[in-house]
Protein backbone atom coordinates (compact mmCIF):
# COMPACT_ATOMS: atom_id res chain seq x y z
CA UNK A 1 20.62 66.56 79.73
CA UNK A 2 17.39 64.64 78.16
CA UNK A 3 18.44 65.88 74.90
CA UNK A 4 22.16 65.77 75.35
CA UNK A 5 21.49 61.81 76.05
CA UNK A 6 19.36 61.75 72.88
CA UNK A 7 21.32 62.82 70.23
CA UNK A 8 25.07 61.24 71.94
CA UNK A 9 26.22 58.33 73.57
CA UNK A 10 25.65 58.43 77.90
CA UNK A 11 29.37 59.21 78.24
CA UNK A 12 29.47 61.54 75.52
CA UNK A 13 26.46 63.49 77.41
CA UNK A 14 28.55 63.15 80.71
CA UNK A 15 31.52 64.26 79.46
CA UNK A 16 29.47 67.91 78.01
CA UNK A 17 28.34 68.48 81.15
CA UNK A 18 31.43 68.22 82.98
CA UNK A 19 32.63 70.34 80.30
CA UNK A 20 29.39 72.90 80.84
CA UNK A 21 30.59 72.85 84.29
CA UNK A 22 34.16 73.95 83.96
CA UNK A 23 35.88 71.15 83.30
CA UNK A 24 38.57 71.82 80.16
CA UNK A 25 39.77 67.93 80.66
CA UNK A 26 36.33 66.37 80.10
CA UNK A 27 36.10 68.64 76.84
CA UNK A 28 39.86 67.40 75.61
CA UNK A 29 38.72 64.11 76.03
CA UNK A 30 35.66 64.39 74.09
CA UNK A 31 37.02 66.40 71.39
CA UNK A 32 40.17 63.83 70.55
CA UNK A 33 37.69 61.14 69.91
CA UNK A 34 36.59 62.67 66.92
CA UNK A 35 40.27 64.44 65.97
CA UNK A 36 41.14 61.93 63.39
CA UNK A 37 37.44 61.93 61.76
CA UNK A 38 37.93 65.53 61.52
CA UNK A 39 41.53 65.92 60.51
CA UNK A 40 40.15 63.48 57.21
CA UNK A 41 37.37 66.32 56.80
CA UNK A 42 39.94 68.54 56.68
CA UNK A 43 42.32 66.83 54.53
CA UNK A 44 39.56 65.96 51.61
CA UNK A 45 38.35 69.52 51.63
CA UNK A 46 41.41 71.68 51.95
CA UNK A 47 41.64 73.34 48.45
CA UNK A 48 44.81 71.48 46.75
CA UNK A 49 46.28 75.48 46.32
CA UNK A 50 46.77 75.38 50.17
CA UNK A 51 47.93 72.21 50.52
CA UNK A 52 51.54 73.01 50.85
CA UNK A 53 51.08 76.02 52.96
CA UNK A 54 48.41 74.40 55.70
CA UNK A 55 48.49 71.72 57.61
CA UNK A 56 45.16 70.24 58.65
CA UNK A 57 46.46 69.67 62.44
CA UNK A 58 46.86 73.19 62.63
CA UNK A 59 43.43 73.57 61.22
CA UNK A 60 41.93 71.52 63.80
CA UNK A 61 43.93 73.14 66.51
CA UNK A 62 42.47 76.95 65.54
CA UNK A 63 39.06 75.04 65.50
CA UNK A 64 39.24 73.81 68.97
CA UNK A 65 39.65 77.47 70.21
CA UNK A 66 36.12 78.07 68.73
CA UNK A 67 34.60 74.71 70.32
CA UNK A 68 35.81 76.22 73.46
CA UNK A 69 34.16 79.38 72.68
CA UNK A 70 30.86 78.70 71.85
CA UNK A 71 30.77 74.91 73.52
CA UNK A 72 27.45 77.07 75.74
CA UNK A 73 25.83 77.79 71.88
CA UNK A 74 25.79 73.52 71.30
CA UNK A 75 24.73 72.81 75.01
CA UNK A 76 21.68 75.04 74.72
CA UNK A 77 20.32 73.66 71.77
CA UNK A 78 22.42 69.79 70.97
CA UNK A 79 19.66 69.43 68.09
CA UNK A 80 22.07 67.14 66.42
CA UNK A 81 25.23 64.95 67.79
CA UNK A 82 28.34 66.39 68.80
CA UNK A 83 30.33 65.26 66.36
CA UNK A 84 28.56 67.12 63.43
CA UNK A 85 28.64 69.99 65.55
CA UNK A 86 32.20 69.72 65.79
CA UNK A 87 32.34 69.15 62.09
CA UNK A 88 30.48 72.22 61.46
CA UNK A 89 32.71 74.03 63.19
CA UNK A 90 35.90 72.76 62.02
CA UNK A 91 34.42 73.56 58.34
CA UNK A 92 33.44 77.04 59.56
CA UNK A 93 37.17 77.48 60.50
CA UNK A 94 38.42 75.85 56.72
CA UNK A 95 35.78 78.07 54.95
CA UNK A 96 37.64 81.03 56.71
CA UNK A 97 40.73 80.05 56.04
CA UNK A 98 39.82 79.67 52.22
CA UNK A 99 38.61 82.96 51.92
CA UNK A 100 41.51 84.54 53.79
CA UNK A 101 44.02 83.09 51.57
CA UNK A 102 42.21 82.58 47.98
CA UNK A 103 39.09 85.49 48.05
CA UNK A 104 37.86 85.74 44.82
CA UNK A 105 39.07 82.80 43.57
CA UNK A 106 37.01 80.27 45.77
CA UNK A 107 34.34 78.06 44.09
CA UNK A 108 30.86 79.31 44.54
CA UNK A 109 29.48 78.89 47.95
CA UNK A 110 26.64 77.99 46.27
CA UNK A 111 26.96 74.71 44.80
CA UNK A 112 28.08 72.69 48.57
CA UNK A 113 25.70 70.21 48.98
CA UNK A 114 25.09 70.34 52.76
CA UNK A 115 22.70 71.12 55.55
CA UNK A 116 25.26 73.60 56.89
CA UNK A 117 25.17 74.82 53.19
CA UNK A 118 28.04 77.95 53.08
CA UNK A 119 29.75 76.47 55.74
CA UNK A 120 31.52 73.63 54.89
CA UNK A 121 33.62 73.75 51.58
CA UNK A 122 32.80 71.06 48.96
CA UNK A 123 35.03 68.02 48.29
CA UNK A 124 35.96 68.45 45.47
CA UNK A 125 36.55 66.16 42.67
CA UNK A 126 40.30 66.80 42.45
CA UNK A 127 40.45 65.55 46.03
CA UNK A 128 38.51 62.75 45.77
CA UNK A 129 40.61 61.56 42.86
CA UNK A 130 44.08 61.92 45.06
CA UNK A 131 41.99 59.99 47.77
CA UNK A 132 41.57 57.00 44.99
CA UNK A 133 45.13 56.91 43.99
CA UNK A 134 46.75 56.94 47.31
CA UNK A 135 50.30 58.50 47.44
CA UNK A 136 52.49 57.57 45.37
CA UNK A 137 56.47 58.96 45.86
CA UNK A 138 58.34 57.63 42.68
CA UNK A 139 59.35 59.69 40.16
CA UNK A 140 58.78 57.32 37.49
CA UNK A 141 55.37 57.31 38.97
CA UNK A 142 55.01 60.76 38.40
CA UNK A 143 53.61 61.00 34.85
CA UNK A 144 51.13 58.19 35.10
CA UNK A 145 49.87 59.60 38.06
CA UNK A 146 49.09 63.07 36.77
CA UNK A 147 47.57 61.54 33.30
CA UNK A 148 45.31 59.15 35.85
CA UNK A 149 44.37 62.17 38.09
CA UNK A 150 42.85 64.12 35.12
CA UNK A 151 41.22 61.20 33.71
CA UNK A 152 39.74 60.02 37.30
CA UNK A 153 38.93 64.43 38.20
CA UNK A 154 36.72 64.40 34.38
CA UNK A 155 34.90 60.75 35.25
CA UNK A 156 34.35 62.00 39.07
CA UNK A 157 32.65 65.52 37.31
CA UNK A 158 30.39 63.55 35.40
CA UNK A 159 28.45 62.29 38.84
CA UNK A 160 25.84 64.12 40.04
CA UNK A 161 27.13 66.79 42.63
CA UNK A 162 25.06 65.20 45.72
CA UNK A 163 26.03 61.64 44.71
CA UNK A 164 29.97 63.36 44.84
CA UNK A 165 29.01 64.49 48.29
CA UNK A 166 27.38 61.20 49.68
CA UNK A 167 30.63 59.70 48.19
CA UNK A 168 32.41 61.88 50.56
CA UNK A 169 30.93 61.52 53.85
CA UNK A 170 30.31 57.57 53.46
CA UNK A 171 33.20 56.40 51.81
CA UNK A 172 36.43 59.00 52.55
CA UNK A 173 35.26 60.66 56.10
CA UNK A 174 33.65 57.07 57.23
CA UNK A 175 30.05 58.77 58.32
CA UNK A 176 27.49 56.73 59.30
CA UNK A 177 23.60 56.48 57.23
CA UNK A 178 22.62 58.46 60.01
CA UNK A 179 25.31 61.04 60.49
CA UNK A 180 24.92 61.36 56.39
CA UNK A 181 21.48 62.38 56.34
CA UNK A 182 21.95 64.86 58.48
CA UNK A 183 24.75 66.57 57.35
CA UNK A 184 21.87 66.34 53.83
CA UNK A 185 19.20 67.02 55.03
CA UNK A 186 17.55 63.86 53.70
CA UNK A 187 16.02 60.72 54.91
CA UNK A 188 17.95 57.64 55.50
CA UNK A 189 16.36 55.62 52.82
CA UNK A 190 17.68 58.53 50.19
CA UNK A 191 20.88 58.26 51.41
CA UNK A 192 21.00 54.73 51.39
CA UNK A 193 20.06 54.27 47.80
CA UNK A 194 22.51 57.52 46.43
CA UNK A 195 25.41 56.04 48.45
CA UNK A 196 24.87 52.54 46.44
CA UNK A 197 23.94 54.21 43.04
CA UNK A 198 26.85 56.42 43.44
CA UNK A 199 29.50 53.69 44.63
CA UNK A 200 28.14 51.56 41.75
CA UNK A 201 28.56 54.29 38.97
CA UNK A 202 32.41 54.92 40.10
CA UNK A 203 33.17 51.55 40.33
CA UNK A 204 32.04 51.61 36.83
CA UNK A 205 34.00 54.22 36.08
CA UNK A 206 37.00 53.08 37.53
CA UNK A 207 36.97 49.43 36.12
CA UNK A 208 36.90 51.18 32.87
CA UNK A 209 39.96 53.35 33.45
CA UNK A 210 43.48 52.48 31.48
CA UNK A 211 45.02 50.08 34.32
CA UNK A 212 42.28 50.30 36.72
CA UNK A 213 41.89 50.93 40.60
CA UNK A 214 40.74 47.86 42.79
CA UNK A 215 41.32 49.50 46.30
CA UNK A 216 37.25 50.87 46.18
């Protein structure tokens, strides 16, 4: 429990070990705190090929069958807050899902930038740029928005691959310094400063872009 309280909130640490004990309500309730954090995980890291054909709800929902599952594997050893857990998992679910439906043609494992590195696919910088531009329905819109895509995917390649990633987590799935760190595997301080050198260089970039974006 001493570590449970340590890395969660007291009612988050209450709520495991009503879980631990056998009690599937106190596990709901803890896991639909963090649904909508995780369906945005989900919906910035679903490769755009899949889009159409998987919904991140149902994502989430095949993930909660695993927290179920191995809920005894966190409880044993909570070295780091639920929610990352959680996050871990639901990537671990993605990842699969990936595999199962592209194989050979998924982007090497190898260049994710995380401390779960393998099990969490990158955001990539297609998805980042349809996170900038929002949604956009017209048809007249249609053109503009595919030439601004391309130009916003080639300026977002140019960062640095862990400035993309500290992008990610701060700015599109709303992590905290600390949660951010973790997920990196780096101190707070180094997050700090790559979060502001990297918000800083794509404000840059997007200031400079035909038309601009002011919603960063």
């Amino acid at each position: 429990m001493e570590t449970l309280m340590a890395n969660n909130s007291a009612d988050t640490a209450r709520l495991l070990e009503k879980a631990r004990a056998g009690d599937q309500s106190a596990l709901n309730e803890v896991f639909a705190r963090y649904r909508d954090r995780l369906r945005r995980m989900v919906e910035l890291r679903l490769d755009r090929r899949l889009q159409a054909r998987i919904d991140a709800s149902d994502v989430i929902q095949e993930a909660y069958v695993d927290v179920v599952n191995r809920l005894e594997e966190y409880l044993r050893d909570p070295r780091y807050p639920l929610f990352l857990w959680l996050r871990l998992i639901v990537g671990e679910r993605l990842l699969k899902l990936h595999r199962h439906h592209l194989g050979t043609q998924m982007r090497d494992a190898g260049v994710e930038v995380s401390i779960y590195r393998g099990a969490l696919p990158e955001a990539s910088s297609a998805a980042l740029a349809a996170q900038l531009l929002g949604k956009h329905t017209s048809p007249t819109q249609a053109a503009v928005r595919a030439e601004r895509m391309m130009r916003l995917q080639e300026a977002l390649n140019t960062l640095d691959a862990m400035d993309r990633e500290v992008l990610s987590l701060r700015h599109f799935e709303d992590m905290s310094l600390a949660e951010t760190a973790l997920s990196l595997g780096i101190e707070q301080s180094a997050a700090a400063k790559r979060y502001i050198r990297a918000l800083k260089r794509l404000k840059a970039i997007l200031a400079n872009m035909p038309g601009g974006l002011d919603n960063v």
